[in-house]
N, C-alpha and C. Protein backbone atom coordinates (compact mmCIF):
# COMPACT_ATOMS: atom_id res chain seq x y z
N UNK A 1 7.44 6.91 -69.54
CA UNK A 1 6.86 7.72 -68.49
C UNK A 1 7.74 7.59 -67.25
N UNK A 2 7.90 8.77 -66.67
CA UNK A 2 8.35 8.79 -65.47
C UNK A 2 7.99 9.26 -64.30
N UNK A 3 8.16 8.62 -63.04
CA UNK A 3 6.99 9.19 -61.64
C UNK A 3 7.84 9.74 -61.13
N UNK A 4 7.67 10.57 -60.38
CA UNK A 4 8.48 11.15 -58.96
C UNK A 4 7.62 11.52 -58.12
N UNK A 5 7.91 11.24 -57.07
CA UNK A 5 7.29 11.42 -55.85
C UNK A 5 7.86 12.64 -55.04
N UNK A 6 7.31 13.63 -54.35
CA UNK A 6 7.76 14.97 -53.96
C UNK A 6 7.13 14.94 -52.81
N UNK A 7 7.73 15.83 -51.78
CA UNK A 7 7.15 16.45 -50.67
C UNK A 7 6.51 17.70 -51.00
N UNK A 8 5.63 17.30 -50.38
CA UNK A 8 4.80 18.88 -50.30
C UNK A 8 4.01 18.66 -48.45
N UNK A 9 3.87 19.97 -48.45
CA UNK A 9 3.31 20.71 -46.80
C UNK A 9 1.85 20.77 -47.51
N UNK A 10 0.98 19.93 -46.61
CA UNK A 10 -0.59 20.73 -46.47
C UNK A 10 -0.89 21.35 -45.17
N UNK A 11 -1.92 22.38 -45.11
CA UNK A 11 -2.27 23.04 -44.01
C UNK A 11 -3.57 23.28 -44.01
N UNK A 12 -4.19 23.29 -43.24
CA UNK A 12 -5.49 23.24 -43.05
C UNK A 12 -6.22 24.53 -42.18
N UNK A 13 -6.63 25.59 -42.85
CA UNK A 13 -7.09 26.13 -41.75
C UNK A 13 -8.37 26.91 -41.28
N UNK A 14 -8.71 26.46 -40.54
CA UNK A 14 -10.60 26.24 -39.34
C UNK A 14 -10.71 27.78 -39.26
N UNK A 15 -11.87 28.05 -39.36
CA UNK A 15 -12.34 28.70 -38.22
C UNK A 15 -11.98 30.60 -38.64
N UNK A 16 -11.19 31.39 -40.05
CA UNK A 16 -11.16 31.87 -40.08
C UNK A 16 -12.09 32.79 -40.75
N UNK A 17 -12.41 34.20 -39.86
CA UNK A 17 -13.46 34.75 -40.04
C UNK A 17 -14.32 35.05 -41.22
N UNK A 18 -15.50 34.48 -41.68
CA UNK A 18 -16.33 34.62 -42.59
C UNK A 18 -15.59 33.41 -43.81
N UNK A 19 -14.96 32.72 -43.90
CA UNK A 19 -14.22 31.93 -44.57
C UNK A 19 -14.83 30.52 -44.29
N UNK A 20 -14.83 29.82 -45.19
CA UNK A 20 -14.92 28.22 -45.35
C UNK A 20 -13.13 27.56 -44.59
N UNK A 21 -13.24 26.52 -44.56
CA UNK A 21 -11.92 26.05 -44.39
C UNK A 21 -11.07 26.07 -45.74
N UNK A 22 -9.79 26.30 -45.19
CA UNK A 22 -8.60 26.65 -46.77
C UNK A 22 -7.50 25.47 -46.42
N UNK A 23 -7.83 25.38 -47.62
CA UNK A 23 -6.39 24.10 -47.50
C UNK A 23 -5.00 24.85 -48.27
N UNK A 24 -4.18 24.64 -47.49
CA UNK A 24 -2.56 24.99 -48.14
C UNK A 24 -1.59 24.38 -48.89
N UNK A 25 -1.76 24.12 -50.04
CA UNK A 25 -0.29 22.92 -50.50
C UNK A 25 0.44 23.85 -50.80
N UNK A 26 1.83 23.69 -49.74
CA UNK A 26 3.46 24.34 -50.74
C UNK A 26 4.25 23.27 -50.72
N UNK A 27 4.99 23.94 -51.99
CA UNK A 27 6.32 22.30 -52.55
C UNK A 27 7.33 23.84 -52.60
N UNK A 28 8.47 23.02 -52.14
CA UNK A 28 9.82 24.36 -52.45
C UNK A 28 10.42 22.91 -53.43
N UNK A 29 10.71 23.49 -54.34
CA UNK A 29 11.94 22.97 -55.22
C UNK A 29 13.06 22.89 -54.89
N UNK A 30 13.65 23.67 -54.54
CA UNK A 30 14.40 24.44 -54.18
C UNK A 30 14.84 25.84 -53.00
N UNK A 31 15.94 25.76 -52.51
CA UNK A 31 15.42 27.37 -52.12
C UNK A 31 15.40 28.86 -53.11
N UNK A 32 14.61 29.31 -53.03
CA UNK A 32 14.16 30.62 -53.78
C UNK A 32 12.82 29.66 -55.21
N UNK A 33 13.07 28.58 -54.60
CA UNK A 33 11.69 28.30 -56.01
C UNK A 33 10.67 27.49 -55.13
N UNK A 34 8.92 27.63 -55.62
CA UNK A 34 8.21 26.58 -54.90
C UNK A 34 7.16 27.75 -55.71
N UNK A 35 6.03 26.51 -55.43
CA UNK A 35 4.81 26.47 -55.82
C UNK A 35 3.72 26.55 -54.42
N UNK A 36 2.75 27.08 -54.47
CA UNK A 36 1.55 27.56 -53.64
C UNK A 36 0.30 27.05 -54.32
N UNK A 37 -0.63 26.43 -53.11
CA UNK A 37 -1.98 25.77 -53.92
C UNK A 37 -2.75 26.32 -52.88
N UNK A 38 -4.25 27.21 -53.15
CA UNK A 38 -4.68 27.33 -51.95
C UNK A 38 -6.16 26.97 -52.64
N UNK A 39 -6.92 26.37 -51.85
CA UNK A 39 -8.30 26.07 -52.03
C UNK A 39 -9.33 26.67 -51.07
N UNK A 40 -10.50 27.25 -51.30
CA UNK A 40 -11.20 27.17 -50.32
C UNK A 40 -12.90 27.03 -51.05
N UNK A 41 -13.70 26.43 -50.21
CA UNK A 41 -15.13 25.73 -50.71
C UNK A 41 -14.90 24.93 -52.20
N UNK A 42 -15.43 25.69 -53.13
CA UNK A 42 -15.25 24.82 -54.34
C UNK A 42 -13.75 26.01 -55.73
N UNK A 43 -13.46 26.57 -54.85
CA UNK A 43 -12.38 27.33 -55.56
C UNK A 43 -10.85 27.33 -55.50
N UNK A 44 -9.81 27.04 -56.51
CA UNK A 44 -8.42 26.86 -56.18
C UNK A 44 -7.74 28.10 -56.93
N UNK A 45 -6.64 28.24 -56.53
CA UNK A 45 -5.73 29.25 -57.46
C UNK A 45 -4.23 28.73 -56.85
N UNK A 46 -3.25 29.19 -57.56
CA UNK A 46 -1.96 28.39 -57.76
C UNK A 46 -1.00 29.58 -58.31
N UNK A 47 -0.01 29.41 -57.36
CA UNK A 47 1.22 30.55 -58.08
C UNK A 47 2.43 29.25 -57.98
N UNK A 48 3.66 30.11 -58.75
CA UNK A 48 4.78 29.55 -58.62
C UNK A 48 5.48 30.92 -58.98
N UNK A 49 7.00 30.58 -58.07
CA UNK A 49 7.96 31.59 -58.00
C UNK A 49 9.16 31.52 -57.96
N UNK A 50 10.04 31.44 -59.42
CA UNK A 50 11.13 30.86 -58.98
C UNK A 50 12.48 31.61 -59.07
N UNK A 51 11.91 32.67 -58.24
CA UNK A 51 13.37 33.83 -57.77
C UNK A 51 13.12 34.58 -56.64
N UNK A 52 12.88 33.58 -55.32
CA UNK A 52 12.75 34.10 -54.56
C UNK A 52 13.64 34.12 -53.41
N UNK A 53 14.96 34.50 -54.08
CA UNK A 53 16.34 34.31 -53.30
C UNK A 53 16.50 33.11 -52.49
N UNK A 54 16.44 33.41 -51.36
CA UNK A 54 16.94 31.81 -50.23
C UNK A 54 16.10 31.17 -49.81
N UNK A 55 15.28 32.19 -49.86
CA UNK A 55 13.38 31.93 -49.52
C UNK A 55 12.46 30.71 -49.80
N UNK A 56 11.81 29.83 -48.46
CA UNK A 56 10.62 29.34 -48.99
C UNK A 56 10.21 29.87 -49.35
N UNK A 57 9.05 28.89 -50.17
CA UNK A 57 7.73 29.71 -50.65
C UNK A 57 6.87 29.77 -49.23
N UNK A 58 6.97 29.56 -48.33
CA UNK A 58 6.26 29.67 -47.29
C UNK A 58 6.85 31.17 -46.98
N UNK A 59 7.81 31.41 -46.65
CA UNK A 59 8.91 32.75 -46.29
C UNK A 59 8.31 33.87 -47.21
N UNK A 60 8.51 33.53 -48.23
CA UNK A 60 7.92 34.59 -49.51
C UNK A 60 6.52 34.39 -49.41
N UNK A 61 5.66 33.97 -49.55
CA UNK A 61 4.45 34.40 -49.26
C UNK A 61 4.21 35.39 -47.79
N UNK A 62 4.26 34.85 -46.83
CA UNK A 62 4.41 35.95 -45.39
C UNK A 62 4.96 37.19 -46.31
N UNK A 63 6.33 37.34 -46.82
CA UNK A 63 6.92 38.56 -47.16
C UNK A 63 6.08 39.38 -47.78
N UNK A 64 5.26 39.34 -48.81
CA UNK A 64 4.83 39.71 -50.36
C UNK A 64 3.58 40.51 -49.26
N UNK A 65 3.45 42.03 -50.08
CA UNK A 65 2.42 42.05 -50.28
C UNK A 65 1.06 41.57 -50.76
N UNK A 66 -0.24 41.39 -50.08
CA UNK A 66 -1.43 40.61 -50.93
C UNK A 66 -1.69 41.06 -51.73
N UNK A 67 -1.60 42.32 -52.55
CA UNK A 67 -2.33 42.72 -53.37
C UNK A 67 -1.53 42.24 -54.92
N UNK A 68 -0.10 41.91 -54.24
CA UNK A 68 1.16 41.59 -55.12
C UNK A 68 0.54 40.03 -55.51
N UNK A 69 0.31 39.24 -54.27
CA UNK A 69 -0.17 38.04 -54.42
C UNK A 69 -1.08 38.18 -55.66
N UNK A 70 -2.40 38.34 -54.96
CA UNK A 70 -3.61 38.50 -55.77
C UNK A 70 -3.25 38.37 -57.13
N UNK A 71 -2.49 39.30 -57.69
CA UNK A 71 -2.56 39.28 -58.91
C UNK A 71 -1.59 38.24 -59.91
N UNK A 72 -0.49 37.70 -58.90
CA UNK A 72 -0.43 36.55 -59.75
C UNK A 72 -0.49 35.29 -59.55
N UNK A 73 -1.98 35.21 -58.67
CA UNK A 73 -2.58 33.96 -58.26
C UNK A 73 -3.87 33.83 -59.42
N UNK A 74 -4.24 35.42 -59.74
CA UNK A 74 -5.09 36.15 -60.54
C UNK A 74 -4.88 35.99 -61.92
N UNK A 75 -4.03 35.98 -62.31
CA UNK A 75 -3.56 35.95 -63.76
C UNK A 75 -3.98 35.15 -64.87
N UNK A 76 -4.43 35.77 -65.42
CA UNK A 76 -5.24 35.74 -66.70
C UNK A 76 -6.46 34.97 -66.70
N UNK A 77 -7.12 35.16 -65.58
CA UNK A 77 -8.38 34.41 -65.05
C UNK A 77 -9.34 35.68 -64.87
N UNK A 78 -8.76 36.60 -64.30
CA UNK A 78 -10.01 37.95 -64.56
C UNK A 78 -10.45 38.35 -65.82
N UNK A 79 -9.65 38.40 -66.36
CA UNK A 79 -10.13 38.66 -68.18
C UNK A 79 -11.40 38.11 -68.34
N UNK A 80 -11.72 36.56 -68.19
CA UNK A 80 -12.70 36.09 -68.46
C UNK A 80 -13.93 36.19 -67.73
N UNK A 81 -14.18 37.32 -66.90
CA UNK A 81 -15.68 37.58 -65.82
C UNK A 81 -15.52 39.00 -66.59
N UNK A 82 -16.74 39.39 -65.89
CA UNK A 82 -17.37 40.56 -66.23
C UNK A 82 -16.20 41.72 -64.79
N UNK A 83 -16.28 42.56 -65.42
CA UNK A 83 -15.59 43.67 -64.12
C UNK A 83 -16.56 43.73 -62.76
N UNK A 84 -17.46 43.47 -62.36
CA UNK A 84 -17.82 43.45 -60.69
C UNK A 84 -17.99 42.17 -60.88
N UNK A 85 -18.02 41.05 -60.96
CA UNK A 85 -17.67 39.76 -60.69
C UNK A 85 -15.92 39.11 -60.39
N UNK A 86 -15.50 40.42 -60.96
CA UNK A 86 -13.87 40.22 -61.11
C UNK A 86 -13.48 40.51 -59.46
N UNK A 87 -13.87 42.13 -59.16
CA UNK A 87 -13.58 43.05 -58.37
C UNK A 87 -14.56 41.46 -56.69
N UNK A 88 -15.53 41.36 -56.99
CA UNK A 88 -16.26 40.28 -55.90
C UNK A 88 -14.94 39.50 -55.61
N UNK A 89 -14.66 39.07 -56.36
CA UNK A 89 -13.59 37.50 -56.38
C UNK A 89 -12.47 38.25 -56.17
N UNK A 90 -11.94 39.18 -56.09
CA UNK A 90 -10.46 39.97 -55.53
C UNK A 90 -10.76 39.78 -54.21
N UNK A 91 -11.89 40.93 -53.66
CA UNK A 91 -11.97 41.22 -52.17
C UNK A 91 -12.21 39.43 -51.67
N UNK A 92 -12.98 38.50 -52.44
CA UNK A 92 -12.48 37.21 -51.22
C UNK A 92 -11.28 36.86 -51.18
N UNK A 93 -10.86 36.64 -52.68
CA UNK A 93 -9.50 36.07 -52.76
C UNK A 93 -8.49 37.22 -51.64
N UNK A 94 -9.04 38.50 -51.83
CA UNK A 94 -8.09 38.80 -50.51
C UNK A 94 -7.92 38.53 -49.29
N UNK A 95 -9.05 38.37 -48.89
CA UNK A 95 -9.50 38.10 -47.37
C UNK A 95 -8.83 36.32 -47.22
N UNK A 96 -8.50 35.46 -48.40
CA UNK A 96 -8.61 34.19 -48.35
C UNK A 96 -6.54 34.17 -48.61
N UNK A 97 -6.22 35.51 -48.89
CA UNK A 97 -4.54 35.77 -49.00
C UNK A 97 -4.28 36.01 -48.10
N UNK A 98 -4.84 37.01 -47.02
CA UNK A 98 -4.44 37.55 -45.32
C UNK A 98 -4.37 36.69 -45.03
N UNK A 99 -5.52 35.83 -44.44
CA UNK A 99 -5.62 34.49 -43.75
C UNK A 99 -4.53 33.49 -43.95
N UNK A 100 -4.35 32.94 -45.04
CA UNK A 100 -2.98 32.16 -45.51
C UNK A 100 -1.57 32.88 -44.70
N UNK A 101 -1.65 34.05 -44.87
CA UNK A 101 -0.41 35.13 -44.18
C UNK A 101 -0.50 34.84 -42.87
N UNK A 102 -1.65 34.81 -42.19
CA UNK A 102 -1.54 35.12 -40.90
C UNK A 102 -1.24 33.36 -40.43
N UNK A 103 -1.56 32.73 -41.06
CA UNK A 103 -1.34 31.61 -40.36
C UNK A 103 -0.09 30.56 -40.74
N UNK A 104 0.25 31.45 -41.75
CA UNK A 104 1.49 30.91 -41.98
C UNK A 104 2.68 31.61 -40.71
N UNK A 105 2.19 32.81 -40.80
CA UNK A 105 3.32 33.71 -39.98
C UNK A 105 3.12 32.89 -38.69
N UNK A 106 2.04 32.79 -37.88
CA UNK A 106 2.26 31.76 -36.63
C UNK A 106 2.83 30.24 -37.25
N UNK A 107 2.41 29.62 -37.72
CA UNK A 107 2.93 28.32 -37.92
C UNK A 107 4.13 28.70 -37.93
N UNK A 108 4.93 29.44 -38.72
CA UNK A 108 6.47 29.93 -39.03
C UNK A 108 7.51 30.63 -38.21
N UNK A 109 6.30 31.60 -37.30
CA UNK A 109 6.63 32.04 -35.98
C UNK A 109 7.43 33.18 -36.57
N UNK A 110 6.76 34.10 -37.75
CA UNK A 110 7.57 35.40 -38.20
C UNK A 110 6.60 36.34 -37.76
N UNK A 111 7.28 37.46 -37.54
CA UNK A 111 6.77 38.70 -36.72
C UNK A 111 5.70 39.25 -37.89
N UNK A 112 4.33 40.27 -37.57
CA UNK A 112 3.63 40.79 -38.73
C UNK A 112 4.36 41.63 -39.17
């Protein structure tokens, strides 16, 4: 067995509208590769991306469309709900993708 120990960024963020608090884990591997963890109340979802030119994954997330997000934070997890339980859990998970955007873009200090 072998351990490694890695950096990763958490972020924490209060107070956004109609939202529980969201926690942020990103790890960049590399530049153009890294992984995204976002939690909020009792729910997580997780992407990884590893062609995202020079780019954090902090950089590339701000960049991406949400709806681009969504779906492969989404992936192969809607299959298993019913279609308006699916469509419920998009519109939060969206509202819970802006938020991540917007507060990454201030933490990062990139223009909307």
């Amino acid at each position: 067995m072998r351990i490694e120990n890695r950096k990763v960024d958490l972020m924490e963020i209060n107070d956004a509208p109609a939202l529980d608090p969201i926690r942020v884990i990103t790890e960049n591997y590399r530049p153009g590769s890294g992984r995204i963890i976002i939690q909020c109340y009792t729910r997580s979802w997780t992407g990884y991306w590893g062609a995202m030119g020079e780019r954090s994954i902090q950089q590339f997330f701000v960049d991406c469309d949400a709806g681009y997000l969504l779906g492969n934070l989404t992936t192969g997890y809607c299959g298993l709900m019913k279609a308006r339980e699916a469509k419920h859990d998009d519109a939060y998970l969206l509202r819970i993708i802006e938020a991540v955007q917007a507060a990454l873009r201030i933490e990062h200090e990139v223009p909307a």
